[in-house]
Protein backbone atom coordinates (compact mmCIF):
# COMPACT_ATOMS: atom_id res chain seq x y z
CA UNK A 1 -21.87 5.90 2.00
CA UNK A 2 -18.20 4.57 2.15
CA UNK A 3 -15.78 3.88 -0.41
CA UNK A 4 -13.51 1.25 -0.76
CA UNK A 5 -10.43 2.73 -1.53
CA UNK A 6 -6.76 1.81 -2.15
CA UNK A 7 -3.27 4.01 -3.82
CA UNK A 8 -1.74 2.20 -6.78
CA UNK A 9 0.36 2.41 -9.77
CA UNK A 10 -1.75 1.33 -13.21
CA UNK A 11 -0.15 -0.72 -15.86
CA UNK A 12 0.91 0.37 -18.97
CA UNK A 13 -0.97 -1.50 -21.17
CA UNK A 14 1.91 -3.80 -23.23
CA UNK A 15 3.01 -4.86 -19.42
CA UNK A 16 -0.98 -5.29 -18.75
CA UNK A 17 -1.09 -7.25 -21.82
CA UNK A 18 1.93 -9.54 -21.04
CA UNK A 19 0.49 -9.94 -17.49
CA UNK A 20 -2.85 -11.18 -18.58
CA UNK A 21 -0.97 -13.74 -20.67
CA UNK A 22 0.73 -15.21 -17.93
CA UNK A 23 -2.36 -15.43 -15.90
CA UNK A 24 -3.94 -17.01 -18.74
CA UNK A 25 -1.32 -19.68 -19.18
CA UNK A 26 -1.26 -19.98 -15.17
CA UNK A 27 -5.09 -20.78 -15.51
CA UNK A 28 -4.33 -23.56 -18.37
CA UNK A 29 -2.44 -25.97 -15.74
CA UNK A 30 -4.16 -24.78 -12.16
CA UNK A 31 -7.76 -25.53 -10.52
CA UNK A 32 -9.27 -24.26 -7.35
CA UNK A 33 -8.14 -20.08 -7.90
CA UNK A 34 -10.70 -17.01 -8.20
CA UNK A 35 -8.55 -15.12 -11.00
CA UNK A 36 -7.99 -11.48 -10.42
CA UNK A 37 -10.20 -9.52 -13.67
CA UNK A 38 -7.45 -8.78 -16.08
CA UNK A 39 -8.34 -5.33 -15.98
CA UNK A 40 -8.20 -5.11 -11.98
CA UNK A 41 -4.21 -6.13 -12.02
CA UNK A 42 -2.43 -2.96 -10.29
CA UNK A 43 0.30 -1.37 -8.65
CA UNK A 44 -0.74 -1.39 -4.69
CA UNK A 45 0.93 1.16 -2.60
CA UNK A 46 -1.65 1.43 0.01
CA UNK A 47 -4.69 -0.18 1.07
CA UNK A 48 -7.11 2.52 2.57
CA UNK A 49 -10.14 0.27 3.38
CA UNK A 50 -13.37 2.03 3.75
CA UNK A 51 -13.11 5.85 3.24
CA UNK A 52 -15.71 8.80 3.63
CA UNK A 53 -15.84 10.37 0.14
CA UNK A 54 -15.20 13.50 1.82
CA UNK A 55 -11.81 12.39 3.11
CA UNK A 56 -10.83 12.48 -1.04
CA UNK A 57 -9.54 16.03 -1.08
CA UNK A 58 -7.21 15.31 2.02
CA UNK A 59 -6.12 11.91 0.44
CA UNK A 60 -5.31 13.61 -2.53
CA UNK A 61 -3.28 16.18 -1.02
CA UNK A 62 -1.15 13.88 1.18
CA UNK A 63 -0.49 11.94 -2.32
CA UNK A 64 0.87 14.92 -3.71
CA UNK A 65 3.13 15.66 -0.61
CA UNK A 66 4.03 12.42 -0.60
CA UNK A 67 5.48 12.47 -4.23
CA UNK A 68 6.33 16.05 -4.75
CA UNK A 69 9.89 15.30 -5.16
CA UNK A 70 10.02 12.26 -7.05
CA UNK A 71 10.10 12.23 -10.50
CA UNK A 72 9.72 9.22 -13.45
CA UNK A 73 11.06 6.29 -12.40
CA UNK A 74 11.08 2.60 -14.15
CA UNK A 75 10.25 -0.65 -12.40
CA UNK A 76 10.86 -3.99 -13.93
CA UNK A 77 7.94 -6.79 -14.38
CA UNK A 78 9.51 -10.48 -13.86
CA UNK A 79 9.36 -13.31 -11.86
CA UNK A 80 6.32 -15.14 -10.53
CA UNK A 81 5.49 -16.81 -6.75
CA UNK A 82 3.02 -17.11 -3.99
CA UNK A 83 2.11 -16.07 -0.65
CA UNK A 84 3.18 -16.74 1.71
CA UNK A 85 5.23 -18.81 -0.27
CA UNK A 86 5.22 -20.62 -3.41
CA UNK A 87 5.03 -24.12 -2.21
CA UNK A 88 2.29 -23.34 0.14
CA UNK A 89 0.43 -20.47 -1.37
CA UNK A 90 -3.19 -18.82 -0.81
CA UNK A 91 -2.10 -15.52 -3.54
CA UNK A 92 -0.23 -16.46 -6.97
CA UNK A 93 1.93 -12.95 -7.68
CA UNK A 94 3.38 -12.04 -10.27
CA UNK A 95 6.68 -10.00 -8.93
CA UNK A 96 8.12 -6.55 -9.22
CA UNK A 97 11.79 -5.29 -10.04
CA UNK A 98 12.43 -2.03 -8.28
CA UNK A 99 15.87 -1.34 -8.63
CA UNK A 100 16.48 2.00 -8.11
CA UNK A 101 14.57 1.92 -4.61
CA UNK A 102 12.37 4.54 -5.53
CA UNK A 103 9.28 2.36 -5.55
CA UNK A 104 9.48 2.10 -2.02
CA UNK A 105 10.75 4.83 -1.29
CA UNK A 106 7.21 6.32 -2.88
CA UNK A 107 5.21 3.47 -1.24
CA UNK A 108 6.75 4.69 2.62
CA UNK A 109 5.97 8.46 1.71
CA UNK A 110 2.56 7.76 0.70
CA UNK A 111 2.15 5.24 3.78
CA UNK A 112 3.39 8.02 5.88
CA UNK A 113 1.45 10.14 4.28
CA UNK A 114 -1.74 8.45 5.34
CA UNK A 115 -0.91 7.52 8.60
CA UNK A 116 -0.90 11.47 9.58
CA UNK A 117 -4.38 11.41 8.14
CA UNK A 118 -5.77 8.77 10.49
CA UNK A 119 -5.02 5.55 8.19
CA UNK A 120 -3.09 2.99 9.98
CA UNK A 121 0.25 2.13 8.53
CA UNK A 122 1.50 -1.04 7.20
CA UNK A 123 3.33 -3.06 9.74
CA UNK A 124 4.97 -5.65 7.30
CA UNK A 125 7.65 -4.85 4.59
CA UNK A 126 6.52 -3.59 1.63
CA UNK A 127 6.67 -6.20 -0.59
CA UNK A 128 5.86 -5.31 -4.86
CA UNK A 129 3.43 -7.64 -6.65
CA UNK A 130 0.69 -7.86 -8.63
CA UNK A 131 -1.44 -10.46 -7.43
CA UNK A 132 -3.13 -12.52 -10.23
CA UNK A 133 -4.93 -15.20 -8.35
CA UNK A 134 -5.85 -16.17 -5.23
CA UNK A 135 -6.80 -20.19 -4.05
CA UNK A 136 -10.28 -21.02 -2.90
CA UNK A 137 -9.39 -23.91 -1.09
CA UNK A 138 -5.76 -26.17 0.07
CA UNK A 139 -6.56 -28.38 -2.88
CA UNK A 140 -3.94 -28.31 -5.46
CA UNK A 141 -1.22 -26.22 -3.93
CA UNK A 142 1.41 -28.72 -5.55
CA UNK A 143 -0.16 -28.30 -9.16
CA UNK A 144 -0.15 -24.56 -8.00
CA UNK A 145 3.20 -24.54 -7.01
CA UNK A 146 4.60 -26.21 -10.23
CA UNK A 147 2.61 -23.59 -12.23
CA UNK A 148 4.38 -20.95 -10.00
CA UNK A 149 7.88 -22.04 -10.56
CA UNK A 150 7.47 -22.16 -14.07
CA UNK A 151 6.57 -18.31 -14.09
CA UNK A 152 9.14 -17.48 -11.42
CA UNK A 153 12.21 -16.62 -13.84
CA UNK A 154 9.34 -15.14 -16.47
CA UNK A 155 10.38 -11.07 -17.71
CA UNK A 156 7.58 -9.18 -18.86
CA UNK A 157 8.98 -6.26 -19.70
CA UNK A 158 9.54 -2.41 -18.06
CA UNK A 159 7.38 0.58 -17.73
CA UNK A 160 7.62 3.79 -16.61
CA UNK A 161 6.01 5.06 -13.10
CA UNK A 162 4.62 8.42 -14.00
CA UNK A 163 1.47 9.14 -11.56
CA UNK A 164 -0.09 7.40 -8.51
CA UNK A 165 -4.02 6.95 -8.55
CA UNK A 166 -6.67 6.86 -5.96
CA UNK A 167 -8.83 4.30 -7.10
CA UNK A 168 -12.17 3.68 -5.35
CA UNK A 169 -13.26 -0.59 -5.71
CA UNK A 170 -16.53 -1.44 -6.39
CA UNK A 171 -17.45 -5.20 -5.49
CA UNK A 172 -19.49 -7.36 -7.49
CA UNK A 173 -20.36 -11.19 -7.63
CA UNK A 174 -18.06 -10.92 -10.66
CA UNK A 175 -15.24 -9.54 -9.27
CA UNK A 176 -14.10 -6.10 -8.02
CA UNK A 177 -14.18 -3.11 -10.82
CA UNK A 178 -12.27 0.11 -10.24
CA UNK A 179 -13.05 3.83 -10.47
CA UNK A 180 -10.14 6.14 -11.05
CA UNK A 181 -11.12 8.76 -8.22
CA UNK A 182 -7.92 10.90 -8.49
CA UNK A 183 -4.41 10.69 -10.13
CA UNK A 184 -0.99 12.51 -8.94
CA UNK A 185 1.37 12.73 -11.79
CA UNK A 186 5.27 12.50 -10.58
CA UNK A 187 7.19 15.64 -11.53
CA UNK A 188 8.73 15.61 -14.50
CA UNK A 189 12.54 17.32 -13.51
């Protein structure tokens, strides 16, 4: 049997916290969105897709590689929008501050990473987000969008990046649950 499998950064639970009370005001005003489970908001570095549970080991190891010589690093949680963009949107995001690059540099090492594995890597431009919502249907993008820009100057805080986590998803008619499969820690210098 496959696993469903993706490499992201968990919250730290004040910033989960602050997150989940966005999306809760965000679900006051707006209609028409399947809600991500408060406890599924993440990090995404890499979507793996379907893995063979035997592949874990190698993942693993390429995650390591792949942030051997970073260490701790903070990222900043602020700003709200959509995809693909906020007046026309089918994800509501909430957005990510990386300003010392190193999120992406991290994100490009583990892509790299998996591509020399057999994964395919991401064509687009890694973009940071934690997506909260996505629409079921074109109805109410306006109302959406409203919602949107008043979360889009929102600042929920910082956190510290300290590991990177293979998480394996597990889909259910009430949403996706997650199964920490393995963690990396960054290197503390």
């Amino acid at each position: 049997m496959r696993w469903r499998s993706f490499i992201a950064v968990e919250l730290r639970k004040e910033i989960a916290e602050e997150v989940r009370r966005v999306q809760k005001g965000l679900q006051e005003r707006v209609a028409g969105v399947r809600w991500v489970r408060p406890e599924g908001i993440h990090l995404t570095l890499k979507f793996l897709g379907e893995v063979d549970p035997v592949l874990v080991e190698e993942i693993a190891h390429k995650m390591e590689e792949a942030v051997r010589s970073l260490g701790p690093f903070t990222i900043g949680i602020r700003g709200g929008g959509g995809f693909p963009n906020a007046r026309n949107p089918r994800v509501i995001w909430i957005g990510v501050d990386d300003p010392s690059g190193e999120l992406r540099e991290m994100q490009a090492k583990v892509d790299k990473g998996m591509e020399e594995i057999g994964f395919t890597s991401e064509r687009r431009d890694y973009t940071p987000h934690l997506t909260v919502g996505r629409l079921r249907s074109g109805k109410g993008k306006g109302t959406v969008a409203y919602a949107i820009e008043a979360v889009s100057e929102c600042n929920l805080g910082t956190m510290e990046v300290r590991e990177v986590i293979l998480f394996r998803s597990h889909l259910k008619p009430t949403g996706a649950e997650y199964t920490k499969v393995k963690s990396v820690p960054l290197e503390t210098l």
